[in-house]
Protein backbone atom coordinates (compact mmCIF):
# COMPACT_ATOMS: atom_id res chain seq x y z
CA UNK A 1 -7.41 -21.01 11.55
CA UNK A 2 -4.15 -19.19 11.07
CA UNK A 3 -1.29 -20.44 9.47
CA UNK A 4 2.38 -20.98 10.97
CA UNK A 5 4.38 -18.09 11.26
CA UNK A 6 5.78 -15.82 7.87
CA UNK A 7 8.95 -14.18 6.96
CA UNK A 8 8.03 -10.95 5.32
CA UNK A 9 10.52 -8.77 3.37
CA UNK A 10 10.32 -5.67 5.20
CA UNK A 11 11.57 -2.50 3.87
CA UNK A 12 10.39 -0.23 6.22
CA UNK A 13 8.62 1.45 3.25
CA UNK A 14 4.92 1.81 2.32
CA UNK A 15 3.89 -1.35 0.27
CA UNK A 16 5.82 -3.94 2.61
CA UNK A 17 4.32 -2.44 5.70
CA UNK A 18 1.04 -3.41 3.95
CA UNK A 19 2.52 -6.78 3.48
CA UNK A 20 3.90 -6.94 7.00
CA UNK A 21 0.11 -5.93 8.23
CA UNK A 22 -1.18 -8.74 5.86
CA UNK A 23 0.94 -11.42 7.13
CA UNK A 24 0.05 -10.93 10.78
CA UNK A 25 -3.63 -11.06 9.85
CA UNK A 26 -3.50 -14.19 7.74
CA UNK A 27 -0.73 -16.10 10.09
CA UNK A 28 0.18 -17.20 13.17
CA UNK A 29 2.72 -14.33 13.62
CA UNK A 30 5.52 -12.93 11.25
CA UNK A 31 9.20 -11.94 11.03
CA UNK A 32 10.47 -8.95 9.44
CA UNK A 33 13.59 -9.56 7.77
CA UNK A 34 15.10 -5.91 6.32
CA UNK A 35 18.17 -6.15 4.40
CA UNK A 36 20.51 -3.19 4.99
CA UNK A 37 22.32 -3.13 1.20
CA UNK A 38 24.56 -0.58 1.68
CA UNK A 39 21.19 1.78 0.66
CA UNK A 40 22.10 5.74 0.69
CA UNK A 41 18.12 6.02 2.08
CA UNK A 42 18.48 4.18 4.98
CA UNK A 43 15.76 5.60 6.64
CA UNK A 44 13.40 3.34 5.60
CA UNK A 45 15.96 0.64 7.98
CA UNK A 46 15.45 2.82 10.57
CA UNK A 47 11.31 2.99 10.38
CA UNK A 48 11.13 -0.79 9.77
CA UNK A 49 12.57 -1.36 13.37
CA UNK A 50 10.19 1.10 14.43
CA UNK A 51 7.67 -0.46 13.03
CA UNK A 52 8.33 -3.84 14.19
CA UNK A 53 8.82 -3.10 17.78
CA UNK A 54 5.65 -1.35 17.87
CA UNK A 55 3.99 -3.97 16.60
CA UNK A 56 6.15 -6.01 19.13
CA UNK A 57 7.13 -8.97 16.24
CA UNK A 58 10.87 -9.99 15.75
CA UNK A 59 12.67 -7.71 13.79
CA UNK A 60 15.83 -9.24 11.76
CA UNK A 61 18.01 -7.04 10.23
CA UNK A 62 20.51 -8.29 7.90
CA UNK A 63 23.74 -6.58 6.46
CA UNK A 64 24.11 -7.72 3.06
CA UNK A 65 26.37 -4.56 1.64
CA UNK A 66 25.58 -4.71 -2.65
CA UNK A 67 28.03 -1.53 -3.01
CA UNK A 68 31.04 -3.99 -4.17
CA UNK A 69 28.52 -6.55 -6.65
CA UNK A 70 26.40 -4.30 -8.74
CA UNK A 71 26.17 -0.68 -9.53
CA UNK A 72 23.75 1.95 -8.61
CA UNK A 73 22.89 5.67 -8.01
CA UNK A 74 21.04 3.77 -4.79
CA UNK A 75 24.27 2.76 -3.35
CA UNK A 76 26.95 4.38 -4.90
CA UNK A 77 27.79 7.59 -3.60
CA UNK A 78 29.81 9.29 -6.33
CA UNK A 79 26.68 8.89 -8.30
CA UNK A 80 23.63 11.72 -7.89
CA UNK A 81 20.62 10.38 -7.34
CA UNK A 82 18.07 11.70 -9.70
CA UNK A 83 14.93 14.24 -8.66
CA UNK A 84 12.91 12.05 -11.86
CA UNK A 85 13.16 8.60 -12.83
CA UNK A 86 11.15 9.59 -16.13
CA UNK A 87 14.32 11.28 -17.18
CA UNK A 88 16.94 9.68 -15.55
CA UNK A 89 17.19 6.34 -17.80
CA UNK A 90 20.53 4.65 -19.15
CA UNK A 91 19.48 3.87 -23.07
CA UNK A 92 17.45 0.47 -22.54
CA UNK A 93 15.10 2.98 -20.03
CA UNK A 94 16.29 1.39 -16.96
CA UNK A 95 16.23 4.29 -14.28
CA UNK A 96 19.78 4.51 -12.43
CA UNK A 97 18.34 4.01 -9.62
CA UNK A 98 17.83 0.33 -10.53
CA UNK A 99 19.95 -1.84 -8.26
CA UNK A 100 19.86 -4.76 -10.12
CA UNK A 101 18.75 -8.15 -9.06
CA UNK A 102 17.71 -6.80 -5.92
CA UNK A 103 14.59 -8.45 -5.39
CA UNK A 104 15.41 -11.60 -6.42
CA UNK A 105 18.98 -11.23 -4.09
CA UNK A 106 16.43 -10.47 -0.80
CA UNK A 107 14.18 -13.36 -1.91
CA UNK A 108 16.92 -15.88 -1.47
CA UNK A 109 18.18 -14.44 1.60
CA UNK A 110 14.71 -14.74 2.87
CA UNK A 111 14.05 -18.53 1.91
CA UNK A 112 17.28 -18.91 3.16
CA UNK A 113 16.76 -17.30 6.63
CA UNK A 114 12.85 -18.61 6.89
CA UNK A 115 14.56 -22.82 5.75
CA UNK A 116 16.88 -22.29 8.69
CA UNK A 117 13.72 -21.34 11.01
CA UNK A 118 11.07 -23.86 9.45
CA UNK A 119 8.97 -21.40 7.71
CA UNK A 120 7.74 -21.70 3.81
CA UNK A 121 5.88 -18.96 3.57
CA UNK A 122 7.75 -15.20 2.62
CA UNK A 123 5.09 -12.25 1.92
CA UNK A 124 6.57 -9.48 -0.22
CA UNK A 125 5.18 -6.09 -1.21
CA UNK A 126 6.99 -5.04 -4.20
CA UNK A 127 5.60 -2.01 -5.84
CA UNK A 128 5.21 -1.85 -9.22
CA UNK A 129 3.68 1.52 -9.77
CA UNK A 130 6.62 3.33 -8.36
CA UNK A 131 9.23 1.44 -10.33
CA UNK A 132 7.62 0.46 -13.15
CA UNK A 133 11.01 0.41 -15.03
CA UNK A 134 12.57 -2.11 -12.59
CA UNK A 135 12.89 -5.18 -13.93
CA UNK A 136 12.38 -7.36 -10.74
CA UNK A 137 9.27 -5.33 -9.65
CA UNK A 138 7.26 -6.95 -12.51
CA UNK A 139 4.52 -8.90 -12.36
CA UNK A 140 6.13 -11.40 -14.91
CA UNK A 141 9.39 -11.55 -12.58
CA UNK A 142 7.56 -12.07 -9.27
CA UNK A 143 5.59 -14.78 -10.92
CA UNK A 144 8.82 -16.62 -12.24
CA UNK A 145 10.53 -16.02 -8.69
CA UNK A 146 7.16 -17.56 -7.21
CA UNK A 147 7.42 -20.68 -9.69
CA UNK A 148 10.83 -21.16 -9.23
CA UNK A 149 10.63 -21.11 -5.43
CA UNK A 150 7.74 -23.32 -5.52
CA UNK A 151 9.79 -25.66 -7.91
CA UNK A 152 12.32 -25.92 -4.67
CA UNK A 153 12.29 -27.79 -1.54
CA UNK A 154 13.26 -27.29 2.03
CA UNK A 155 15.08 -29.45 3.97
CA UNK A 156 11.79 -30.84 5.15
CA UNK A 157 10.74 -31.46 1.44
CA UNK A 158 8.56 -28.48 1.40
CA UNK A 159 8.13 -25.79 -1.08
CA UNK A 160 8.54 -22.56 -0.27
CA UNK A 161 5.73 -20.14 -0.94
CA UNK A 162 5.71 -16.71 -1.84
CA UNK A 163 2.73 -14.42 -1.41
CA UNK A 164 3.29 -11.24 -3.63
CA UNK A 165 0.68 -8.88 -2.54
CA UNK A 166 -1.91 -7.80 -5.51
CA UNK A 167 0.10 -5.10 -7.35
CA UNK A 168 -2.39 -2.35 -9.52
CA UNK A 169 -2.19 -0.91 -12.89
CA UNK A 170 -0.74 2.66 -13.32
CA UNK A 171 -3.61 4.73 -13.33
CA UNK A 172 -3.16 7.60 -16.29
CA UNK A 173 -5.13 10.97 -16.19
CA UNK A 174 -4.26 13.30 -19.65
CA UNK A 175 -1.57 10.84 -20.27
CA UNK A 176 0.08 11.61 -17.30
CA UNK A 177 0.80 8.38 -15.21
CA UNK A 178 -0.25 9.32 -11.37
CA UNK A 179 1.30 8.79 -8.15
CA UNK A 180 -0.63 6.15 -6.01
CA UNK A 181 0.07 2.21 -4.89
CA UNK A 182 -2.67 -0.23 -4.21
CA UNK A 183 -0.93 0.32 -0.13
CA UNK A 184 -3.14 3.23 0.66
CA UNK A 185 -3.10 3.23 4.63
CA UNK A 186 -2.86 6.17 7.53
CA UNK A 187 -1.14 6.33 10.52
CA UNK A 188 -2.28 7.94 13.28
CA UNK A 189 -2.21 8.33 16.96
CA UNK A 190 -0.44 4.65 17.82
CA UNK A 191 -2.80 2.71 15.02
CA UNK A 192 -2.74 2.28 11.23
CA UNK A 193 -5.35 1.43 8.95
CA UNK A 194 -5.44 0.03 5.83
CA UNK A 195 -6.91 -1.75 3.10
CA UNK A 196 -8.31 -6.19 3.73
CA UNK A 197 -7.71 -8.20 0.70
CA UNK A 198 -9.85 -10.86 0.39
């Protein structure tokens, strides 16, 4: 039997389609929340409302501009956005690309959004093996954001839950890191398919 319905983080992008695709096979339905941060690539906005009308699930976008709060080649548009994150680090090896916080910003809004709605459960898809260098992509900082949002309580006295989906190791060929995610999935003609965990 299913559970109650999920809020997923939804991107638009790769990994939290995955998670989106998860969610409405392991519950009752799902949301997708998308936060719109002020993002220069805001196409991936634009395919997450595609996405979630095809699937016909309620799509929730919320305007959360992070342009005035932290700083970012992501968001700021005096900055260039660079073609390699390998060589594009500030001196601690943080790409500039990092917005910081960013996960842990959408993770409130989401508990937030799903407490106001009755829902515990958020499903995420962060990806690790693209951002390796971004501190709240870790494993260690989705497992402290999972703790600490267990450690809380809705209004109903419930914890919240957060379901990260599994996130792989790089995979290194000649000592050369490759591209991939553990989100390997095709669409094609209306229908997607993808990886079952579990």
């Amino acid at each position: 039997e299913k559970k109650n319905k999920a809020v997923v983080l939804f991107s638009g992008g790769i990994d939290s389609t995955t998670a989106l695709y998860w969610a409405l096979s392991n519950f009752g339905g799902a949301t997708a929340l998308t936060v719109h941060y002020a993002q220069r690539h805001n196409i991936e906005v634009q395919m997450a409302e595609r996405i979630a009308n095809r699937l016909n699930i309620e799509f929730r976008p919320v305007v959360f501009p992070l342009k005035d709060i932290v700083y970012s080649a992501l968001i700021d548009n005096e900055k260039e956005i660079p073609n390699s994150l390998s060589t594009s680090k500030n001196e601690e090896g943080v790409p500039f690309t990092y917005v910081p916080f960013r996960n842990g910003i959408f993770l409130s809004l989401a508990a937030a959004f799903a407490e106001s709605r009755g829902i515990t459960d958020i499903v995420t898809g962060f990806n690790l093996v693209d951002t390796p260098d971004y501190p709240d992509t870790t494993e260690e900082f989705t497992k402290k954001m999972e703790e600490e949002l267990k450690s809380l309580r809705d209004i109903d006295g419930e914890p919240f839950n957060l379901i990260a989906l599994p996130m792989c190791s790089p995979v290194f060929y000649d000592d050369e890191r490759l591209p991939g995610t553990y989100a390997n999935f095709l669409i094609i003609n209306d229908a997607v398919l993808l990886p079952v965990y579990n």
